[in-house]
Each structure stands twice: as structure tokens, then as C-alpha cells.
PDB file of N, CA and C in Angstrom:
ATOM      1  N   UNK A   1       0.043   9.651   6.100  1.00  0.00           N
ATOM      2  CA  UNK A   1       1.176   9.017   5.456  1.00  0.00           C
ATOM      3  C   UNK A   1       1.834   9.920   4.416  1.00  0.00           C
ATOM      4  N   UNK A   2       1.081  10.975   4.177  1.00  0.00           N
ATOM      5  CA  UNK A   2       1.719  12.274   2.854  1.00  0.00           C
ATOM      6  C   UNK A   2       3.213  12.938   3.762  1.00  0.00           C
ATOM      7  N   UNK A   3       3.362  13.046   5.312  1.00  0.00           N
ATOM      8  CA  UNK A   3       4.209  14.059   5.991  1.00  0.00           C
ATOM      9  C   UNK A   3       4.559  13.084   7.704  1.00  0.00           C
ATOM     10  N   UNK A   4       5.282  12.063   6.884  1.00  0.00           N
ATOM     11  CA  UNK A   4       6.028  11.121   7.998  1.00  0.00           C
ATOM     12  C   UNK A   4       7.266  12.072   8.984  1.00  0.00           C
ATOM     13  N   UNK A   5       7.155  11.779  10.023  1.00  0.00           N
ATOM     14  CA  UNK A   5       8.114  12.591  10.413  1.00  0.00           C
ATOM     15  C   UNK A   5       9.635  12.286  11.120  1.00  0.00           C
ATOM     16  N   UNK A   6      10.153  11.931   9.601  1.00  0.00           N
ATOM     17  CA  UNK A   6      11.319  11.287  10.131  1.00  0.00           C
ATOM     18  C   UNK A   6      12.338  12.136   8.362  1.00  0.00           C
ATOM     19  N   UNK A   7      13.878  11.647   8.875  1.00  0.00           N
ATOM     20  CA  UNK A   7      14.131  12.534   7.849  1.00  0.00           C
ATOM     21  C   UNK A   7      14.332  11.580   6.458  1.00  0.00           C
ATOM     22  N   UNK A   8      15.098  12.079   5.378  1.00  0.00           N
ATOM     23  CA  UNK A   8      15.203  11.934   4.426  1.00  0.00           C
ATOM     24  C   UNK A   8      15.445  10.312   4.307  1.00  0.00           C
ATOM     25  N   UNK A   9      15.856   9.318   3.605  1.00  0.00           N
ATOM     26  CA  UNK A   9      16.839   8.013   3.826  1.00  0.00           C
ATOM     27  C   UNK A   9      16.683   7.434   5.266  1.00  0.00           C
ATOM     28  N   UNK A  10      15.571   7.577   5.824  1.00  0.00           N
ATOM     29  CA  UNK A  10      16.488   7.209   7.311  1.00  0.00           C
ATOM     30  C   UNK A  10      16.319   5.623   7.539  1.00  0.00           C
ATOM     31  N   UNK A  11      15.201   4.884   6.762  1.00  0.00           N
ATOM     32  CA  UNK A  11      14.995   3.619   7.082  1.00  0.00           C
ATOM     33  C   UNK A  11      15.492   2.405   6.095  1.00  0.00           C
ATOM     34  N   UNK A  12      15.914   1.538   6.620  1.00  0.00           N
ATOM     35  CA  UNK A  12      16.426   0.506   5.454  1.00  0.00           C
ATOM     36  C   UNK A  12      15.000  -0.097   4.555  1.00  0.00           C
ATOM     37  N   UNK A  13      14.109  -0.122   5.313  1.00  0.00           N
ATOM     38  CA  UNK A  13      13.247  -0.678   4.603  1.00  0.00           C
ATOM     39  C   UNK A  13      11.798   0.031   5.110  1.00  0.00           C
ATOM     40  N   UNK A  14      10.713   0.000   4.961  1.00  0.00           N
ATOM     41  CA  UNK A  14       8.854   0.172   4.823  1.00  0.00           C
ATOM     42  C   UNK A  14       8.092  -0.404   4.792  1.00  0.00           C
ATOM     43  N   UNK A  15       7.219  -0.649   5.886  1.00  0.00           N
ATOM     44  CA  UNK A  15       6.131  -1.883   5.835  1.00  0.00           C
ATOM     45  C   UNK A  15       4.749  -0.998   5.817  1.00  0.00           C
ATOM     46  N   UNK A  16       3.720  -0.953   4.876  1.00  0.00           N
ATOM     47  CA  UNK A  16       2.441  -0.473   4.553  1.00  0.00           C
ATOM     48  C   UNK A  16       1.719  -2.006   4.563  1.00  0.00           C
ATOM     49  N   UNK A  17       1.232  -2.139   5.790  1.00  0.00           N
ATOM     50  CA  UNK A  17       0.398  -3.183   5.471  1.00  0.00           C
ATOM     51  C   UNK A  17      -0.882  -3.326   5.810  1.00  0.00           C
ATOM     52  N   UNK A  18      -1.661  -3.031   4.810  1.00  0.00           N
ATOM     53  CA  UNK A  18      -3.122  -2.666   4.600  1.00  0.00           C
ATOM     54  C   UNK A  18      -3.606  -1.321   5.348  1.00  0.00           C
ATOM     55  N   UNK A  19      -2.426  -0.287   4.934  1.00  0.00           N
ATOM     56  CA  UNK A  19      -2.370   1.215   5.682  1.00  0.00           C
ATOM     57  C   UNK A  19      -2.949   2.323   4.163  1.00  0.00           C
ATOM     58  N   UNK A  20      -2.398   1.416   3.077  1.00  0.00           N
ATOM     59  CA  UNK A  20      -2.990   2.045   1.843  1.00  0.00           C
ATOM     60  C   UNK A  20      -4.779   2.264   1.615  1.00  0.00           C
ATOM     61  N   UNK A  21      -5.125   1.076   2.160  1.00  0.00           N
ATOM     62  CA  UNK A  21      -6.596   0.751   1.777  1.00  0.00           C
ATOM     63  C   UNK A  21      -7.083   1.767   2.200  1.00  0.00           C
ATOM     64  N   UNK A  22      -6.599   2.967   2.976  1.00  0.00           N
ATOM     65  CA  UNK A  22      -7.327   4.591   3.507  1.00  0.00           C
ATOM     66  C   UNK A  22      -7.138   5.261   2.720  1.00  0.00           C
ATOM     67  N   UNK A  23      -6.650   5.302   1.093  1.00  0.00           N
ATOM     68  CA  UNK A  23      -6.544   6.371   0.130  1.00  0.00           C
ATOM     69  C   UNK A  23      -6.999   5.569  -0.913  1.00  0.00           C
ATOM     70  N   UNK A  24      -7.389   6.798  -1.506  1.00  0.00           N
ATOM     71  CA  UNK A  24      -8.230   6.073  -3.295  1.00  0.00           C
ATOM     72  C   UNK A  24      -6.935   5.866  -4.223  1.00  0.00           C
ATOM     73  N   UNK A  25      -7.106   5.156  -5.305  1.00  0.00           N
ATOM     74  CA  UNK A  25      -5.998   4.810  -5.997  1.00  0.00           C
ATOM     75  C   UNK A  25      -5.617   5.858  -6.563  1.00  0.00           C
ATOM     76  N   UNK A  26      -6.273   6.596  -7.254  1.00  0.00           N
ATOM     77  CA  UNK A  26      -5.877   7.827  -7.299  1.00  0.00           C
ATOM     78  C   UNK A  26      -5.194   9.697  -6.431  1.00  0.00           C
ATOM     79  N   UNK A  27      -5.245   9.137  -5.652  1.00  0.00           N
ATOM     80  CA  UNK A  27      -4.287   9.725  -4.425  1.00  0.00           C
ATOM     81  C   UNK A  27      -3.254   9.140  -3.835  1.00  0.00           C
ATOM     82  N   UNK A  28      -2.438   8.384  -4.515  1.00  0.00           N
ATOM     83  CA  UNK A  28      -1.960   7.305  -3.979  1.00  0.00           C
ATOM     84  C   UNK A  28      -0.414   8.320  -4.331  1.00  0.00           C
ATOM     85  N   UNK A  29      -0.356   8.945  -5.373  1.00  0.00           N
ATOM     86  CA  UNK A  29       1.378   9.376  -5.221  1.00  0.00           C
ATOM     87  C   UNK A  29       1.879  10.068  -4.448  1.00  0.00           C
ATOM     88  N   UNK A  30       1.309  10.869  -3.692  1.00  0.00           N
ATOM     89  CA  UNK A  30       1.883  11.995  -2.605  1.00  0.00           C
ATOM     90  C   UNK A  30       2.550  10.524  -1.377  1.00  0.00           C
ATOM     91  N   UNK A  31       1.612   9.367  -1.102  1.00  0.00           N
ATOM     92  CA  UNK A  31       1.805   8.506  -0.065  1.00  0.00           C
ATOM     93  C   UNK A  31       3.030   7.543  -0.648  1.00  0.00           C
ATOM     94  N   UNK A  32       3.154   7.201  -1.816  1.00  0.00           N
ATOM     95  CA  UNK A  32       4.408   6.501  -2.307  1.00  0.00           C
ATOM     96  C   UNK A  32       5.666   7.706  -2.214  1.00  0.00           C
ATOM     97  N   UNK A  33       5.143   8.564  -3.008  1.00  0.00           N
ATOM     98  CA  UNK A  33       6.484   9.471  -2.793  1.00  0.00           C
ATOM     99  C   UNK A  33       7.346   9.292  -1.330  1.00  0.00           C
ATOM    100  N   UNK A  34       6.347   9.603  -0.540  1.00  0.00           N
ATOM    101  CA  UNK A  34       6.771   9.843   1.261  1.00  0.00           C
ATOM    102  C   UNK A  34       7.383   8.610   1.498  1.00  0.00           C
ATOM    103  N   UNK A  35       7.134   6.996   1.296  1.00  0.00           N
ATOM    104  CA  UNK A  35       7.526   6.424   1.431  1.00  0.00           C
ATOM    105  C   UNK A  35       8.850   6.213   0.855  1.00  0.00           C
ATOM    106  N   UNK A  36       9.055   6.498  -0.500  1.00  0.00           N
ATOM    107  CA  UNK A  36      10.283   6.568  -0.915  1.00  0.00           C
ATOM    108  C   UNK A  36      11.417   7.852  -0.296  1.00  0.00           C
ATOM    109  N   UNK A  37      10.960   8.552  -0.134  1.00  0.00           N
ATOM    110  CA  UNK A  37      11.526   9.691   0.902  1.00  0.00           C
ATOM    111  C   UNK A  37      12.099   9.003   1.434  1.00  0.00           C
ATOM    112  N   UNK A  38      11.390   8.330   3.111  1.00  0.00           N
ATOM    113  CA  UNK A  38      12.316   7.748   4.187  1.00  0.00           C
ATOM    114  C   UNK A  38      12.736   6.382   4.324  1.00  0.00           C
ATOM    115  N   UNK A  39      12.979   6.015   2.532  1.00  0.00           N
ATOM    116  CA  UNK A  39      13.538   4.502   2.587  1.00  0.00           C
ATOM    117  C   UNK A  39      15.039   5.186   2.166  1.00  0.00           C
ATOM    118  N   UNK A  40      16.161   4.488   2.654  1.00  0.00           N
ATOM    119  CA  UNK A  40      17.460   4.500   1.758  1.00  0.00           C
ATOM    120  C   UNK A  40      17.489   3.915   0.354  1.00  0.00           C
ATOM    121  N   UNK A  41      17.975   4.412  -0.460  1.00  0.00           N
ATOM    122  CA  UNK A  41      18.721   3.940  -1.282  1.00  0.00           C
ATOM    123  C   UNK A  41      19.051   2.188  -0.895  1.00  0.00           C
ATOM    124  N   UNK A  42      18.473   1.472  -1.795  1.00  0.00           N
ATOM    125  CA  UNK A  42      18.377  -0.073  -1.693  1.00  0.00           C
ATOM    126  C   UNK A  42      17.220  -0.659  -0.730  1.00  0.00           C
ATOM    127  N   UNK A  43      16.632   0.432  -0.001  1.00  0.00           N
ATOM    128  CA  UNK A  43      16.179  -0.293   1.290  1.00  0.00           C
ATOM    129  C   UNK A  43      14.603  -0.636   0.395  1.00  0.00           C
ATOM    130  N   UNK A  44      13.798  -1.439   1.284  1.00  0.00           N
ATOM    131  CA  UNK A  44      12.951  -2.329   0.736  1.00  0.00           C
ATOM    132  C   UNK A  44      11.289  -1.464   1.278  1.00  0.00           C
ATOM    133  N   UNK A  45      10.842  -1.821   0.219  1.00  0.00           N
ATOM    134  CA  UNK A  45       9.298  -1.173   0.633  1.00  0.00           C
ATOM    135  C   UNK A  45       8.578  -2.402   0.394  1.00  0.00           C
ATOM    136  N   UNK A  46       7.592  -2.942   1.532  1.00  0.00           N
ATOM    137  CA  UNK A  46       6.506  -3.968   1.395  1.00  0.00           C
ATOM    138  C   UNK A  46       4.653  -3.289   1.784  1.00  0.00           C
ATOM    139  N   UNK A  47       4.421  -3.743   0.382  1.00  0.00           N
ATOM    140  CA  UNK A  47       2.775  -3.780   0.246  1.00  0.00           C
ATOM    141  C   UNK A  47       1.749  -4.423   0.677  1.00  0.00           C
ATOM    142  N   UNK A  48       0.983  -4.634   1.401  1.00  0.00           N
ATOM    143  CA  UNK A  48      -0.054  -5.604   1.467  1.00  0.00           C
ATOM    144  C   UNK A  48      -1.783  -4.707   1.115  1.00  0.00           C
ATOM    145  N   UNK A  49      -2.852  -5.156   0.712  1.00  0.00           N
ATOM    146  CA  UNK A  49      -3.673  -4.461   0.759  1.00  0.00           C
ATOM    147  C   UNK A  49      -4.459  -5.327  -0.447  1.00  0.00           C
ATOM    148  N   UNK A  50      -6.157  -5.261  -0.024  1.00  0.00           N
ATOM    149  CA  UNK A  50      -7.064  -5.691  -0.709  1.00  0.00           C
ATOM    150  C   UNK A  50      -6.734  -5.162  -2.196  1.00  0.00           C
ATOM    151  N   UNK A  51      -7.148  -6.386  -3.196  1.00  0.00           N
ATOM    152  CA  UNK A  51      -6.855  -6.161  -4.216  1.00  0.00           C
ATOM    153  C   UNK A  51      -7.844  -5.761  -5.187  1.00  0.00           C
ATOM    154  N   UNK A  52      -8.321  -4.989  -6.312  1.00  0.00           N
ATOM    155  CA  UNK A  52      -9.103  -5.122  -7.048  1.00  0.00           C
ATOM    156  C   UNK A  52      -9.854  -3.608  -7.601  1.00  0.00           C
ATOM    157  N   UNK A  53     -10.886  -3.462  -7.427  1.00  0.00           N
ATOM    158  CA  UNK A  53     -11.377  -1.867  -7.965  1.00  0.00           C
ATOM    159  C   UNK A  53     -12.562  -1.840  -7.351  1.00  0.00           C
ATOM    160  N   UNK A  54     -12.631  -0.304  -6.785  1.00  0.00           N
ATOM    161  CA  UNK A  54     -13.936   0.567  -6.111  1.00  0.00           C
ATOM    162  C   UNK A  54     -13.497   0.114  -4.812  1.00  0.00           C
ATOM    163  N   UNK A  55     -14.396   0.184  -3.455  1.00  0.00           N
ATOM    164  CA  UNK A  55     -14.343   0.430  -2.564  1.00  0.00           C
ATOM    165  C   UNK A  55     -15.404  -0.575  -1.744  1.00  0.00           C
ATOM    166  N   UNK A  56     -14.888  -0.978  -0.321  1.00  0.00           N
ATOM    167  CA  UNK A  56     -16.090  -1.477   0.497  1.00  0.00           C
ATOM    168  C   UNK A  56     -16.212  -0.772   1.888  1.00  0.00           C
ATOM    169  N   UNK A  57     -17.517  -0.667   2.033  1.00  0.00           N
ATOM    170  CA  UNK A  57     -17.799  -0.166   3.324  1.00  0.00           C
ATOM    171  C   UNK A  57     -18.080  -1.331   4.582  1.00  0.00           C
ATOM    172  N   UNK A  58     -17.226  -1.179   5.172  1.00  0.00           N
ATOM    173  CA  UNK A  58     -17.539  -1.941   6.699  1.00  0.00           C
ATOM    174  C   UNK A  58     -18.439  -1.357   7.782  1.00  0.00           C
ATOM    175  N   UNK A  59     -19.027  -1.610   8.104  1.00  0.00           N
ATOM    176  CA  UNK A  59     -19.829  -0.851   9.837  1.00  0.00           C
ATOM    177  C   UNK A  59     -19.227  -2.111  10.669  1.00  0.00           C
ATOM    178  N   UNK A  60     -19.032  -1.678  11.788  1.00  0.00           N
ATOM    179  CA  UNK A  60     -18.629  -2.232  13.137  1.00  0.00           C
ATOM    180  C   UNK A  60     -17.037  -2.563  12.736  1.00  0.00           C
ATOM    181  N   UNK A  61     -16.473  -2.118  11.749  1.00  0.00           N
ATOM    182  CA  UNK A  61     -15.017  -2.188  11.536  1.00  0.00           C
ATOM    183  C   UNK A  61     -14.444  -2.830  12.431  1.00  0.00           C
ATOM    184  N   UNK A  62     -13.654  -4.126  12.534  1.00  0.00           N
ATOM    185  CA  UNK A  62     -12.741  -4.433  13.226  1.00  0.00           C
ATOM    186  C   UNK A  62     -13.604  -4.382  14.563  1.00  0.00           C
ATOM    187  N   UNK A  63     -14.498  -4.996  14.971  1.00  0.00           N
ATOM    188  CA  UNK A  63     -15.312  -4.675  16.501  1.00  0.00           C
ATOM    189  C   UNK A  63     -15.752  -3.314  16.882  1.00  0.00           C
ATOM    190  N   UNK A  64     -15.338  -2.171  16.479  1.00  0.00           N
ATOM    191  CA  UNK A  64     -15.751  -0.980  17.036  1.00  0.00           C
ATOM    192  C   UNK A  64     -16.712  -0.480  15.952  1.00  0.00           C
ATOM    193  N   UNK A  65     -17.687   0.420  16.663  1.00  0.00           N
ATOM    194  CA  UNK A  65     -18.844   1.031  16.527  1.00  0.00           C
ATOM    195  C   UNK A  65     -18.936   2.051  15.705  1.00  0.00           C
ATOM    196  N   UNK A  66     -17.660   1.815  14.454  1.00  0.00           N
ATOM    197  CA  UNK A  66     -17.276   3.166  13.247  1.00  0.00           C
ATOM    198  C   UNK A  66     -17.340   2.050  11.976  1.00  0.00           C
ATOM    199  N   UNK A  67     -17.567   2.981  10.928  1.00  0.00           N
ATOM    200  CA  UNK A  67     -17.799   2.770   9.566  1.00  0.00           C
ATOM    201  C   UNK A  67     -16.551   3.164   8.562  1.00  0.00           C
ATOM    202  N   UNK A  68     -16.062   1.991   7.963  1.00  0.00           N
ATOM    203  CA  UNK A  68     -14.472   2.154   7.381  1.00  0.00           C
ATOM    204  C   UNK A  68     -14.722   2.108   6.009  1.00  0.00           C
ATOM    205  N   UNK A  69     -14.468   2.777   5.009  1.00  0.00           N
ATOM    206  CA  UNK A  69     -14.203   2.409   4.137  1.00  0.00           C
ATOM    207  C   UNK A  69     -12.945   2.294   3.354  1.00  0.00           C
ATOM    208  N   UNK A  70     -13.061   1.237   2.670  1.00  0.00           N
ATOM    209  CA  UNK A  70     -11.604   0.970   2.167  1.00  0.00           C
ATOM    210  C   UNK A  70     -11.260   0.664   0.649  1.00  0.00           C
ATOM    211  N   UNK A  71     -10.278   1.266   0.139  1.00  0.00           N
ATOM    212  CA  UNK A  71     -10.350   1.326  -1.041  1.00  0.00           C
ATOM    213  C   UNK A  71      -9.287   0.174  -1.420  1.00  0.00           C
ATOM    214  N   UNK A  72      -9.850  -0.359  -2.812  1.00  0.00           N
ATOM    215  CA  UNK A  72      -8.944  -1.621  -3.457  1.00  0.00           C
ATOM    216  C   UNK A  72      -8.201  -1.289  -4.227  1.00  0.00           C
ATOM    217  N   UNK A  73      -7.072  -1.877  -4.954  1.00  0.00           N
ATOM    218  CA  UNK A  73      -6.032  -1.129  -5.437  1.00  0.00           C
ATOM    219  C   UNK A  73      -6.086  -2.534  -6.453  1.00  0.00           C
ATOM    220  N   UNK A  74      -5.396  -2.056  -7.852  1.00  0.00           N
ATOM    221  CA  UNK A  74      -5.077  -2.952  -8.754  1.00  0.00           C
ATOM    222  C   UNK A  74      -3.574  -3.696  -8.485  1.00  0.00           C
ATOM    223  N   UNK A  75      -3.096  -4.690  -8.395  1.00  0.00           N
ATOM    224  CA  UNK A  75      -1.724  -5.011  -8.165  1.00  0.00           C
ATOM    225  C   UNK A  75      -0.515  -4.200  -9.226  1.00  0.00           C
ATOM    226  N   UNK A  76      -0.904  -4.625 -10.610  1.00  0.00           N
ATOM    227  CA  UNK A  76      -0.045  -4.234 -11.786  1.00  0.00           C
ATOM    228  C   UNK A  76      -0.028  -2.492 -11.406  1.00  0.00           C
ATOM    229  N   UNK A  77      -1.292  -2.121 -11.248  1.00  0.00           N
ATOM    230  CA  UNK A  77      -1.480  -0.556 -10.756  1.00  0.00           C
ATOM    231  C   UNK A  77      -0.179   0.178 -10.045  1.00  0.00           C
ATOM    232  N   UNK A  78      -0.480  -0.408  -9.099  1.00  0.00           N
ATOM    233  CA  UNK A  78       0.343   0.103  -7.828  1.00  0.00           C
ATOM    234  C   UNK A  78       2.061  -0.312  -8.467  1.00  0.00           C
ATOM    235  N   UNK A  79       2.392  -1.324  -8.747  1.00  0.00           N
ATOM    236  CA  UNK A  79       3.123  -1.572  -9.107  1.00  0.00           C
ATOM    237  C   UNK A  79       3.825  -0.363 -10.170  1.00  0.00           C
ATOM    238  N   UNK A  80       3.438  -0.103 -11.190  1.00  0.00           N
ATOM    239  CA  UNK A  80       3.210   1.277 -11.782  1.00  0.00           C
ATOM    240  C   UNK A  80       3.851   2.452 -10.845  1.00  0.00           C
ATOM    241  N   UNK A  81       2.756   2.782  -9.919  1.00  0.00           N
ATOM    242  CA  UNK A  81       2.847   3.848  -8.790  1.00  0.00           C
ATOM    243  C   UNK A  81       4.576   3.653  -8.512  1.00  0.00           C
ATOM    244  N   UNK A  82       4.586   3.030  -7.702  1.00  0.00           N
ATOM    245  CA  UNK A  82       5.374   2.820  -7.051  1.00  0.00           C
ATOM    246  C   UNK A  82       6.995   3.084  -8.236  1.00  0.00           C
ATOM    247  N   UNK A  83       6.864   2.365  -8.905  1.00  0.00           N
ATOM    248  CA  UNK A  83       7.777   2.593 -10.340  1.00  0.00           C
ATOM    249  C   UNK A  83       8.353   4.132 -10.480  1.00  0.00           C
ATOM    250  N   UNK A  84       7.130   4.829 -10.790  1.00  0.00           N
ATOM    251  CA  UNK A  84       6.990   6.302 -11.055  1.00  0.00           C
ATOM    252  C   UNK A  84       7.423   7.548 -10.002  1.00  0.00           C
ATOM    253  N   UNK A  85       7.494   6.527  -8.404  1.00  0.00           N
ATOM    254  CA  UNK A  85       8.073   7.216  -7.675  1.00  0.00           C
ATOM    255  C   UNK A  85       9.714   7.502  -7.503  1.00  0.00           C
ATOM    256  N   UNK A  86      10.059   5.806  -7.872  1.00  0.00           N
ATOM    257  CA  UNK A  86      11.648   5.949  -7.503  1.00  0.00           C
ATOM    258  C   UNK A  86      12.032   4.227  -7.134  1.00  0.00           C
ATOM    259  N   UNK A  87      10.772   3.460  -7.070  1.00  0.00           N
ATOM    260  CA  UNK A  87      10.996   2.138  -6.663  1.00  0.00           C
ATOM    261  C   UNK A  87      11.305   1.025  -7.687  1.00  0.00           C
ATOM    262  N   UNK A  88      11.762   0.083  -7.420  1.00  0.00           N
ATOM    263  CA  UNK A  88      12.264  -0.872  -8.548  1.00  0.00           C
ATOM    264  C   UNK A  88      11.279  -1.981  -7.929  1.00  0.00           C
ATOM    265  N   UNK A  89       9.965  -2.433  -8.499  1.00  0.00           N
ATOM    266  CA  UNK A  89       9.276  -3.370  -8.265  1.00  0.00           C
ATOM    267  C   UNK A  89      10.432  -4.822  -8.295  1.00  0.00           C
ATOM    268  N   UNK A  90      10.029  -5.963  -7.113  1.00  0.00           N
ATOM    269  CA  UNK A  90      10.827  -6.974  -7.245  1.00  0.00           C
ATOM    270  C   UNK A  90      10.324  -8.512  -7.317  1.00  0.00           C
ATOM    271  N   UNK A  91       8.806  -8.123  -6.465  1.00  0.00           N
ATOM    272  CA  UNK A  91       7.801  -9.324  -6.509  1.00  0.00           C
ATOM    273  C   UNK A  91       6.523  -8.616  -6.602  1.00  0.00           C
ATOM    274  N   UNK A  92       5.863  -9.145  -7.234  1.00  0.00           N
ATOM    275  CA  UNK A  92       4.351  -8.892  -6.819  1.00  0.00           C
ATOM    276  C   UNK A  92       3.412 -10.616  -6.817  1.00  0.00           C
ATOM    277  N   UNK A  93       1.936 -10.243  -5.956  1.00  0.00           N
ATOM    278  CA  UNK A  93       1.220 -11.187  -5.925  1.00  0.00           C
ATOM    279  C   UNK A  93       0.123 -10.955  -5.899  1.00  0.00           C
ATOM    280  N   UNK A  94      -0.562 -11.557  -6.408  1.00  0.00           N
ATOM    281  CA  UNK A  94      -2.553 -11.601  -5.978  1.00  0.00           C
ATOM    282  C   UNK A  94      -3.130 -12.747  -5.970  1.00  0.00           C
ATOM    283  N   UNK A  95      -3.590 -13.510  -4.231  1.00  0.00           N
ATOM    284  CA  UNK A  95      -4.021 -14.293  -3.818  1.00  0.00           C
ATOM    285  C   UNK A  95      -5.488 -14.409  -3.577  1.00  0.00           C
ATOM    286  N   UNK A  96      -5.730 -15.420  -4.079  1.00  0.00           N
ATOM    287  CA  UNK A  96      -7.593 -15.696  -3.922  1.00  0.00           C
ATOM    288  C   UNK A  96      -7.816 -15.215  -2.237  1.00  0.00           C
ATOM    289  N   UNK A  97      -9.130 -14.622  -2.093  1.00  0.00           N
ATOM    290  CA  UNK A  97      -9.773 -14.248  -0.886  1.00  0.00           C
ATOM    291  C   UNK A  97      -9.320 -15.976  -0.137  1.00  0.00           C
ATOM    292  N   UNK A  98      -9.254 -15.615   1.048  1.00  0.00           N
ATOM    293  CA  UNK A  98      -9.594 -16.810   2.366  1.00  0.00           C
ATOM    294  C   UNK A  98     -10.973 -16.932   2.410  1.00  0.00           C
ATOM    295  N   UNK A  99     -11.382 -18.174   3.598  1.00  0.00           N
ATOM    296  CA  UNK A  99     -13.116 -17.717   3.892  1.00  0.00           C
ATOM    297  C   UNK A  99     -13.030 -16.056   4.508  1.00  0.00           C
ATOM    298  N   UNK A 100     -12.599 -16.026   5.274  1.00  0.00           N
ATOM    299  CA  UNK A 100     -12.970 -14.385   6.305  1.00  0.00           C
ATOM    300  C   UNK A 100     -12.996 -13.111   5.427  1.00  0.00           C
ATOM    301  N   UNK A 101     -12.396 -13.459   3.700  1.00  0.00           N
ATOM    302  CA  UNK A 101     -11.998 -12.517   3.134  1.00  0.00           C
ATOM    303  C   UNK A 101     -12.979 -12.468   1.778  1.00  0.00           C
ATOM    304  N   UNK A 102     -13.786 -11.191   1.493  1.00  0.00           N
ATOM    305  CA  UNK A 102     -14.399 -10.615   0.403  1.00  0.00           C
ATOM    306  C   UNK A 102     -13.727 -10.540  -1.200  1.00  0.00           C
ATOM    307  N   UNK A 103     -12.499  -9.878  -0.437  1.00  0.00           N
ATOM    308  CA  UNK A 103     -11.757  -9.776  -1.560  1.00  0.00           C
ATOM    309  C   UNK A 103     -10.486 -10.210  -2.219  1.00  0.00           C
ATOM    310  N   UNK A 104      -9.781 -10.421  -3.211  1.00  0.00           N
ATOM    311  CA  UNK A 104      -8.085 -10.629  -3.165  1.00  0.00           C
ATOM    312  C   UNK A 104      -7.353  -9.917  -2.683  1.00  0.00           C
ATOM    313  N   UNK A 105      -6.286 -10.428  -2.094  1.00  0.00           N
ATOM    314  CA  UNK A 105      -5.122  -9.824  -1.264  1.00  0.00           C
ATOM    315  C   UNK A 105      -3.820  -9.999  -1.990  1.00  0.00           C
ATOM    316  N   UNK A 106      -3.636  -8.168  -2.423  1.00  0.00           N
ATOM    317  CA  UNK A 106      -2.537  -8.078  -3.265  1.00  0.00           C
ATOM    318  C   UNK A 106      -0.769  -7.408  -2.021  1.00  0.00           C
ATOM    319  N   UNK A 107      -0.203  -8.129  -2.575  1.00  0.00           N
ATOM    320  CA  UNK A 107       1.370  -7.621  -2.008  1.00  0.00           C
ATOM    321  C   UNK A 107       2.378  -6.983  -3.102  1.00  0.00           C
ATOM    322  N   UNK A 108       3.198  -6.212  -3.242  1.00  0.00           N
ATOM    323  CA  UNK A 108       4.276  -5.658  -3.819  1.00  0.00           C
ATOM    324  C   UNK A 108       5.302  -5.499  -2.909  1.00  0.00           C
ATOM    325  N   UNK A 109       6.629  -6.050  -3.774  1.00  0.00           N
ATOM    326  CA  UNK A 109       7.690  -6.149  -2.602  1.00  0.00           C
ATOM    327  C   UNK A 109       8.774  -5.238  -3.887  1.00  0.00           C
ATOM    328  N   UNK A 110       9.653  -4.114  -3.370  1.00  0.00           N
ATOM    329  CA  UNK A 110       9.921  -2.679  -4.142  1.00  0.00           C
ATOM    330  C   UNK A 110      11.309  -2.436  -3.505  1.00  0.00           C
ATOM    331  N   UNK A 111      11.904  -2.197  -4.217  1.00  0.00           N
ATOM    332  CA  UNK A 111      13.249  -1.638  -3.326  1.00  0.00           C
ATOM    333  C   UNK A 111      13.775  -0.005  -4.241  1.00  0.00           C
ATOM    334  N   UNK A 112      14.080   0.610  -3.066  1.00  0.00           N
ATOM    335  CA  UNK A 112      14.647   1.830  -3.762  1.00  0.00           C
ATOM    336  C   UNK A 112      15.507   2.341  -4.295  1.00  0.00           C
ATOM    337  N   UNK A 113      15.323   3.002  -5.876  1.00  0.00           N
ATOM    338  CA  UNK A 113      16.610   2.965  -6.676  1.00  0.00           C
ATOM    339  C   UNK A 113      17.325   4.170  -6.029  1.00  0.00           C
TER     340      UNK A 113
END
């Protein structure tokens, strides 16, 4: 997600949904930057991704026979991030876990200045 290959502005809007949880929060600006790259001017960036701090490891990930780990992100955090790139935060949320779910599930909804 650091070297998308599309050009500058080209999309009205960005959907990352639970594509973040593969970088630590702290590696997270090279992947916002890129995203702000190939949004236009106004166009909309949407967040989804486990919410909270440190990391969980899955085995049998999603049915297959690999080991995922995934990193949690603070909402206000990212929100931040995203700020610092070029985005104008517009909603954010953090929803209690479901049963199927360990953790909170945070969204940021961002549009580009």
C-alpha cells in the first residue's frame, strides 16, 4: 500500500477496509501519504480496522493454514495520521466488539484537502 500504481488524484474516493491492520501504527505514514496521493482533491478516504493497542495473532486466519498478525490502531490516533497527511477528518467511530469479535471496531471517514 506504500507504491499504488495508479497516478496522482486519480480516484474520487479510498476504501482501506481492515487493509491497515498489516502495518504497525507506527508505520502507518508512508501508507496514508499514498492514499492521499491517489485521492482527488475533495475525494473521500474510508477507514475500517480493529481498534485499540498492540497486536493479535491468529493461526488458521480466515480458514487457511497461515498465521496473521494484526495490528490495532487507536481511533483519535489515526485520525491524527491521517490529518498530518493532507486529510480533513469528517466522522470517526469506535464500536463495542460483536460476539465473533475480540476487539473494537474503529472507522474514520476523511476527505482530501
Amino acid at each position: 500500500m506504500i507504491e499504488l500504481p495508479y497516478d496522482d488524484a486519480r480516484f474520487d474516493g479510498v476504501l482501506a477496509w481492515y487493509s491497515i491492520i498489516h502495518t504497525p501504527p507506527a508505520e502507518l505514514g508512508p501508507v496514508l501519504r499514498e492514499l492521499r496521493r491517489v485521492t482527488k482533491p475533495g475525494g473521500i478516504a474510508l477507514l475500517g480496522f480493529q481498534s485499540g493497542e498492540g497486536t493479535r495473532t491468529m493461526a488458521c486466519a480466515y480458514g487457511h493454514d497461515v498465521e496473521m498478525i494484526a495490528h490495532l490502531h487507536r481511533v483519535d490516533d489515526l485520525a491524527v495520521a491521517l490529518e498530518a497527511v493532507g486529510f480533513e477528518v469528517k466522522a470517526r467511530l469506535e464500536r463495542a466488539p460483536r460476539v465473533s469479535e475480540r476487539h473494537p471496531q474503529g472507522f474514520v471517514l476523511a476527505a482530501a484537502a
